[in-house]
N, C-alpha and C. Protein backbone atom coordinates (compact mmCIF):
# COMPACT_ATOMS: atom_id res chain seq x y z
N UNK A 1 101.52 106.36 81.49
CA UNK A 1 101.74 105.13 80.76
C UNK A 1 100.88 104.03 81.37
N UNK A 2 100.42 103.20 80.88
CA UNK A 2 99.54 101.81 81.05
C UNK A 2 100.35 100.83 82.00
N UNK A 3 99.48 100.81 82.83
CA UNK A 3 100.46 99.50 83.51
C UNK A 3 100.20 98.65 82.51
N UNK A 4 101.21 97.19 82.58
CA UNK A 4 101.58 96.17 82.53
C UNK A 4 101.37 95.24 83.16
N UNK A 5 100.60 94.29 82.91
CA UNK A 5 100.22 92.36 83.03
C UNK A 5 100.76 91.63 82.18
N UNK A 6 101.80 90.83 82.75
CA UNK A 6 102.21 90.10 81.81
C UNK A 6 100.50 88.46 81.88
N UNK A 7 100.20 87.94 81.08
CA UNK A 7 98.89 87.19 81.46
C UNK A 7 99.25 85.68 80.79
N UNK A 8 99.25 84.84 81.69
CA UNK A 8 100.16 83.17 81.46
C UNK A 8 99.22 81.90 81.81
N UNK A 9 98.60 82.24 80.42
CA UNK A 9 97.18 81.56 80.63
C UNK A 9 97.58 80.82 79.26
N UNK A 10 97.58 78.75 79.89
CA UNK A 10 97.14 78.13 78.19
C UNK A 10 95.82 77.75 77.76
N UNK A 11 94.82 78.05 78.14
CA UNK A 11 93.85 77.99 77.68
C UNK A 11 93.24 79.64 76.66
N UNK A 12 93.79 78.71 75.46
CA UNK A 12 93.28 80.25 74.73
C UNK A 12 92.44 80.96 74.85
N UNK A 13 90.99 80.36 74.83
CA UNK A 13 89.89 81.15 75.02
C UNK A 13 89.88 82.12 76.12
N UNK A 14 90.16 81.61 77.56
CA UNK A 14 90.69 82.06 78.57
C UNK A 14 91.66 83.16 78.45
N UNK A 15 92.99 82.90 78.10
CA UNK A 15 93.93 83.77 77.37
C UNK A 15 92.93 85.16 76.84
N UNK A 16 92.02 85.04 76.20
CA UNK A 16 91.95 85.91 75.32
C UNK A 16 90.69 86.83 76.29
N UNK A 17 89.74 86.01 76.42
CA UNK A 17 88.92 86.75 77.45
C UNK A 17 89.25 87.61 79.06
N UNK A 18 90.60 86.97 80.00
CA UNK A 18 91.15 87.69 80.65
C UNK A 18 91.85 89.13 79.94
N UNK A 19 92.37 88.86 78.86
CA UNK A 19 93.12 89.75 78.11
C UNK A 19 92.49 90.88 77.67
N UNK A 20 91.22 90.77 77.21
CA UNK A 20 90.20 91.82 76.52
C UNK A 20 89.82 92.42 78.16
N UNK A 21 89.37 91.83 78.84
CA UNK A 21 88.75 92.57 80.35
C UNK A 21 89.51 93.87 80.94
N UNK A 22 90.59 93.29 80.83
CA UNK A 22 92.23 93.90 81.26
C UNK A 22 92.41 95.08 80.71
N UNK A 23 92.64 94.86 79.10
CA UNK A 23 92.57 95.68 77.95
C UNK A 23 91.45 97.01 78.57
N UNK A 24 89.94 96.40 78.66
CA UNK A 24 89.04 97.75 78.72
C UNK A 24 89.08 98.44 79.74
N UNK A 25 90.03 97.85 80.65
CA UNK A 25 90.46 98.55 82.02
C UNK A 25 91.66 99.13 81.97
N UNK A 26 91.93 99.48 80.83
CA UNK A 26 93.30 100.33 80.81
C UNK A 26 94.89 99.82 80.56
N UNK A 27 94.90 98.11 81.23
CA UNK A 27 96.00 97.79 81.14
C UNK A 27 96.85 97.40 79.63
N UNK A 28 98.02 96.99 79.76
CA UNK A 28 98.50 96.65 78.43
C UNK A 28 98.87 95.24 78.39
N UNK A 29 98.86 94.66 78.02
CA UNK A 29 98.77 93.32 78.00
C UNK A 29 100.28 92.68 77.27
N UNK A 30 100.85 91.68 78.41
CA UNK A 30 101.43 90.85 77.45
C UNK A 30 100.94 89.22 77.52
N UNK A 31 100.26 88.63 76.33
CA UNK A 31 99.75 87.41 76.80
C UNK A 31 100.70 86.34 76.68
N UNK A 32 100.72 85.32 77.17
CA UNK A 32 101.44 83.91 77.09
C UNK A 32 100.88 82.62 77.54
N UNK A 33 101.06 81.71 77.08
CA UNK A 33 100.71 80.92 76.81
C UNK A 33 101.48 79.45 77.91
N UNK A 34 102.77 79.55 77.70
CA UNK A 34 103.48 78.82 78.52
C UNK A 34 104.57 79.44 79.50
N UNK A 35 105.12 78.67 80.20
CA UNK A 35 106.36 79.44 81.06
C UNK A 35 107.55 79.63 80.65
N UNK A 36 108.00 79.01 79.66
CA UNK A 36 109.13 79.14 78.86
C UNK A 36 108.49 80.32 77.79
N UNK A 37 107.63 80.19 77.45
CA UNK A 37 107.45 82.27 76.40
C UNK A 37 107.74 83.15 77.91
N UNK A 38 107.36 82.82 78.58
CA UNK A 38 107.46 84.33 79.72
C UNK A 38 108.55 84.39 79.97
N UNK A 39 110.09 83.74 79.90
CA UNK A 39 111.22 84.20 80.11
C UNK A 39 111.33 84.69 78.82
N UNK A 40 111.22 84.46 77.57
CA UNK A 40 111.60 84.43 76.30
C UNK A 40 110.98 86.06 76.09
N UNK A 41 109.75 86.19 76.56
CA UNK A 41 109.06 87.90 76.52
C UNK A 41 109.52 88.66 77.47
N UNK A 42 109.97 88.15 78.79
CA UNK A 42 111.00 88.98 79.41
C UNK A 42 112.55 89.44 79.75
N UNK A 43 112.89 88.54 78.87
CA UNK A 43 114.55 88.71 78.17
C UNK A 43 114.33 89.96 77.31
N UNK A 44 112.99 90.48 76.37
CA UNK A 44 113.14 91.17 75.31
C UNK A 44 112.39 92.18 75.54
N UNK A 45 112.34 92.53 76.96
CA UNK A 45 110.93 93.80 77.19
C UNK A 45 112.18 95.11 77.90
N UNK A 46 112.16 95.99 77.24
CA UNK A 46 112.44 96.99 78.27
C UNK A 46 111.62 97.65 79.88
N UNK A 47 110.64 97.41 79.55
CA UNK A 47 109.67 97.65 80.63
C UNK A 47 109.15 96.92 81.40
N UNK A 48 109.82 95.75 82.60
CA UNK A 48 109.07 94.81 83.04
C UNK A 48 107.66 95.40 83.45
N UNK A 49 106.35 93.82 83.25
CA UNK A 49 105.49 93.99 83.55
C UNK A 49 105.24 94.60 85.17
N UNK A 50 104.14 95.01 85.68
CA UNK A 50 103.52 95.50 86.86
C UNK A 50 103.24 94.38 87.81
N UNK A 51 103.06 93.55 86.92
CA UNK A 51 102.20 92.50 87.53
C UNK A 51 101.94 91.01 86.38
N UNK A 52 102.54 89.78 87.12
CA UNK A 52 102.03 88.55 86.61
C UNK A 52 101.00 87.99 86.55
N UNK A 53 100.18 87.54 85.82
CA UNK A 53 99.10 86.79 86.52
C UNK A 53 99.32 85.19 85.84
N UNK A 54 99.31 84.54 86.68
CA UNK A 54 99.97 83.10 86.50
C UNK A 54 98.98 81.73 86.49
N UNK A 55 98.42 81.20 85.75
CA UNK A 55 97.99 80.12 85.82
C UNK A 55 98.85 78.95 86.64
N UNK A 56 98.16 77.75 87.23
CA UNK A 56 99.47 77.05 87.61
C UNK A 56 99.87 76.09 86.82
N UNK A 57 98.46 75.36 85.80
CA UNK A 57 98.56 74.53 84.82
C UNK A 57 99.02 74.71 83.49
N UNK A 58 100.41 74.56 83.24
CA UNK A 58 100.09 75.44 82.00
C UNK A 58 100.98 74.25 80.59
N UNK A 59 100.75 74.32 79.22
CA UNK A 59 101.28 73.63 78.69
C UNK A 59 102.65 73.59 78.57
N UNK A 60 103.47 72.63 77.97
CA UNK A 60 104.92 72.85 78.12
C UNK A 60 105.43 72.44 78.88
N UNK A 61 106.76 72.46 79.27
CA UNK A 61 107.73 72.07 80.37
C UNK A 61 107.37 72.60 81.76
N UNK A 62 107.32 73.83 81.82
CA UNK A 62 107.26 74.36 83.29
C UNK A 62 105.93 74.58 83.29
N UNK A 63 105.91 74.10 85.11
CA UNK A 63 104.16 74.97 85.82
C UNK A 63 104.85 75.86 86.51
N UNK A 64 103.25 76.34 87.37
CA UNK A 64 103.38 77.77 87.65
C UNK A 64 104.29 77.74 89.05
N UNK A 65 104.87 76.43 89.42
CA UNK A 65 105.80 76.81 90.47
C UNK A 65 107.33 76.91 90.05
N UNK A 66 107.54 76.33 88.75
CA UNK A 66 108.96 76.34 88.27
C UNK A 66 108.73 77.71 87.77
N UNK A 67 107.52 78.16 87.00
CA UNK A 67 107.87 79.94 86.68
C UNK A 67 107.88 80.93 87.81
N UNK A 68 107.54 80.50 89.23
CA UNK A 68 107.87 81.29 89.93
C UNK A 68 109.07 81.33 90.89
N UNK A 69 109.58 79.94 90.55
CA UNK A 69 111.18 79.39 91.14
C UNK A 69 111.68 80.27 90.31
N UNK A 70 111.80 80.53 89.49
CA UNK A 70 112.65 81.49 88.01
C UNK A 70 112.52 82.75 88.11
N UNK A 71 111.54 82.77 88.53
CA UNK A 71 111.75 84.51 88.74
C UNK A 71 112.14 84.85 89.38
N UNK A 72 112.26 84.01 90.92
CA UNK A 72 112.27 84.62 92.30
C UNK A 72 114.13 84.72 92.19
N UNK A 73 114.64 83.95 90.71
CA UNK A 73 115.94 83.72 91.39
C UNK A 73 116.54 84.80 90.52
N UNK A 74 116.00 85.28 90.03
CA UNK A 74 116.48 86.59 89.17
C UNK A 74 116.54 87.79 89.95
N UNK A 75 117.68 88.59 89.82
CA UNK A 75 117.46 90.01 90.56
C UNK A 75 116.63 91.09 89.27
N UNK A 76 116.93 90.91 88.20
CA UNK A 76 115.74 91.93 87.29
C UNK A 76 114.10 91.49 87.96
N UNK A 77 113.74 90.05 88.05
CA UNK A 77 112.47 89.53 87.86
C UNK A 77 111.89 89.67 89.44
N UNK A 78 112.29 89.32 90.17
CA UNK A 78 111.71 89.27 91.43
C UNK A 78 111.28 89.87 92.42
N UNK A 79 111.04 90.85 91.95
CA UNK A 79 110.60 91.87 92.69
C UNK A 79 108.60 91.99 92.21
N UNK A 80 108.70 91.69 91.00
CA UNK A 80 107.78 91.47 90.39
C UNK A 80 106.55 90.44 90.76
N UNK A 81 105.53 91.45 91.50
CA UNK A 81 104.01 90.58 92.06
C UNK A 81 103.82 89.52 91.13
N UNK A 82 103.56 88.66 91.59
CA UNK A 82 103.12 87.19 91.05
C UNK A 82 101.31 86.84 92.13
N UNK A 83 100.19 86.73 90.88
CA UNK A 83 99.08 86.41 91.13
C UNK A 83 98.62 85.12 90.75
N UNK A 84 98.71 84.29 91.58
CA UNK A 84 98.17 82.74 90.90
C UNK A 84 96.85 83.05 90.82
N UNK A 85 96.03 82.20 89.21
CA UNK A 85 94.60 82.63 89.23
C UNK A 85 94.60 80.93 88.80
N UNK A 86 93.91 80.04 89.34
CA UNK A 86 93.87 78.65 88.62
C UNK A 86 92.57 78.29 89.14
N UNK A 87 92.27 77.06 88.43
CA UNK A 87 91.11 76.31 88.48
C UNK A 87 91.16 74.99 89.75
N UNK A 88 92.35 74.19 89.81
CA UNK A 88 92.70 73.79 91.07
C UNK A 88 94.13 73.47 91.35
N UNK A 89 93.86 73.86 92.41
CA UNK A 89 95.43 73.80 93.40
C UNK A 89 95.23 73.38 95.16
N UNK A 90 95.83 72.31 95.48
CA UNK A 90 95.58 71.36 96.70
C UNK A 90 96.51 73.18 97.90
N UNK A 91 95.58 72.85 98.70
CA UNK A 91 95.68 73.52 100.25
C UNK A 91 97.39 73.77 99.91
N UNK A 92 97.96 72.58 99.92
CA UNK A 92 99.56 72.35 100.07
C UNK A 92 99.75 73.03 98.83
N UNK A 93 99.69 72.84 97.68
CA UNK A 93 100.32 73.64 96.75
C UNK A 93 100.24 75.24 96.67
N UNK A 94 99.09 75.63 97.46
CA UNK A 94 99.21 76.86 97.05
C UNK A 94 100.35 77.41 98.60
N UNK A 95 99.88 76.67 100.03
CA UNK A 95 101.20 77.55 100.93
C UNK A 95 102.44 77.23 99.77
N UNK A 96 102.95 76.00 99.60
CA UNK A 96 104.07 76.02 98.46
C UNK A 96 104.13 77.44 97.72
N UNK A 97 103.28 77.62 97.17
CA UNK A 97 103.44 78.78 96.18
C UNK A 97 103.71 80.06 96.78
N UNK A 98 102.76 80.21 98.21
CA UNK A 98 102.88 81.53 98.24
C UNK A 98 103.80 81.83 99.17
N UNK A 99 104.43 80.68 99.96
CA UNK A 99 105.87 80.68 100.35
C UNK A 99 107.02 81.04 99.54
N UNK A 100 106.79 80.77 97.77
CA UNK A 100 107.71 80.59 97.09
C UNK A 100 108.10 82.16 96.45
N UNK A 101 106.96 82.77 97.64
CA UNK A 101 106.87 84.45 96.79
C UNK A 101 106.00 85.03 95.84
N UNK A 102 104.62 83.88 95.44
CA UNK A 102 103.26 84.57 95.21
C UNK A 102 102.60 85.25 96.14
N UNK A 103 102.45 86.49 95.70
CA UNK A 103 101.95 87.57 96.35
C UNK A 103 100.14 87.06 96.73
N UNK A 104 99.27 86.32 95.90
CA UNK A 104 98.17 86.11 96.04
C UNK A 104 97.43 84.65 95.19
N UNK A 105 96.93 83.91 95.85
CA UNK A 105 96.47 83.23 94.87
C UNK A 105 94.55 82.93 95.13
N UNK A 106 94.24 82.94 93.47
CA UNK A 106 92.67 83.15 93.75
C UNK A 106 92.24 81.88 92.72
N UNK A 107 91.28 80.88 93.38
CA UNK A 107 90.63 79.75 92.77
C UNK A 107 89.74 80.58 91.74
N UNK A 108 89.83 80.41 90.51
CA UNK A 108 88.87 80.62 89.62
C UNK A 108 87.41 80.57 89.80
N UNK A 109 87.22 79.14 90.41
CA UNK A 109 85.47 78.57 90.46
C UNK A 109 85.10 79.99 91.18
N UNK A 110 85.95 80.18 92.15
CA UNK A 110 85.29 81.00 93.30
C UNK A 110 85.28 82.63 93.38
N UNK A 111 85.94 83.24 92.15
CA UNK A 111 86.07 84.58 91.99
C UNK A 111 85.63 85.17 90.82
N UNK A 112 84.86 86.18 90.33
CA UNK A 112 84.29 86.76 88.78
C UNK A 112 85.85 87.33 88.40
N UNK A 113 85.80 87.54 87.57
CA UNK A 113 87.01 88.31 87.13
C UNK A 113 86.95 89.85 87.04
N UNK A 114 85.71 89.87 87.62
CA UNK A 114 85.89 91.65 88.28
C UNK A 114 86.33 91.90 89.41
N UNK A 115 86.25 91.01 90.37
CA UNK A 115 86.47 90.61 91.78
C UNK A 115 88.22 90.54 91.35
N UNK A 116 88.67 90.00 91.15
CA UNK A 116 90.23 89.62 90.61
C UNK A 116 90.99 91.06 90.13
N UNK A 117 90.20 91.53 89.37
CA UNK A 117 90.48 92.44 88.85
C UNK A 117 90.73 93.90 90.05
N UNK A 118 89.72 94.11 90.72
CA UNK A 118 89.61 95.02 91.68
C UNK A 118 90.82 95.01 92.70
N UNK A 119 91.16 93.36 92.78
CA UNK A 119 92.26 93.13 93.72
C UNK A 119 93.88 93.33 93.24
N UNK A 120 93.85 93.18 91.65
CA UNK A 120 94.62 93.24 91.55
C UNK A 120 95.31 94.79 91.17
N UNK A 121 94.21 95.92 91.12
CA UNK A 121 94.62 96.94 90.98
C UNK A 121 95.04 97.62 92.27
N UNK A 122 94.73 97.14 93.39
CA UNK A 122 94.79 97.80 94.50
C UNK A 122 96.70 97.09 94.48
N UNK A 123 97.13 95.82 94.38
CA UNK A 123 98.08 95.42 94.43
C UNK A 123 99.01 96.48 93.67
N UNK A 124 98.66 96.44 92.13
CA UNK A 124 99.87 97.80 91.25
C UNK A 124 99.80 98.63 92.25
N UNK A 125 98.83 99.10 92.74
CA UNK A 125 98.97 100.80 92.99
C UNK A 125 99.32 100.75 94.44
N UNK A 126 99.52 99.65 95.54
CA UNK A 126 100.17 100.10 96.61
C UNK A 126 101.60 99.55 95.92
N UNK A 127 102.10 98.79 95.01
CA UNK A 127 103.64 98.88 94.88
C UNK A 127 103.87 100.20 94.41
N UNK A 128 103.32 101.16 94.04
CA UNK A 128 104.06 102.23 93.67
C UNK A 128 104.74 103.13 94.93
């Protein structure tokens, strides 16, 4: 079976181009847009995703530290790798984050998304 990315990106274009990369690499994709769809798609999934990948900016009510306050407080959700991928996030926000139980976080400017990609498969496959 295909792993699972859930992908929590509001920039559509973005959204869609992480999503297709993913896609030709085997994975299955669930995309979203804000942090309130990602509880709303994971209330209704039998199969939690493998793996999050989390913008921190995102439209809507919650950023990417209230969607990872939410997960962490769930016993279904929290077990579940969380990858911050953003464009910027201050020194302090990201220890914040990855104190908060992000497994990794990677500045956009500074990574291809093959680079991201490589890392994040090594992540699925040592949780197994």
């Amino acid at each position: 079976m295909a792993k699972k990315i859930m992908v929590v990106e509001d920039n559509h274009m973005l959204l869609q181009a992480i999503s297709k990369k993913l896609e030709i690499n085997g994975y299955q994709i669930v995309p979203c847009t804000s942090g309130e769809q990602v509880f709303t798609e994971l209330k209704e999934m039998e199969q939690l995703p493998d793996l999050i990948w989390l913008d921190y900016y995102l439209a809507g009510v919650m950023n990417g530290l209230d969607v990872i306050s939410k997960l962490k407080q769930d016993e279904k959700w929290k077990n579940i790798p969380i990858v911050i991928v953003s464009n910027t996030a201050s020194e302090e926000k990201v220890k914040v984050m990855m104190s908060m139980g992000a497994t990794k976080y990677f500045l956009k400017a500074e990574y291809r998304l093959d680079s991201i990609l490589e890392q994040i498969e090594q992540l699925i496959n040592n949780k197994e």
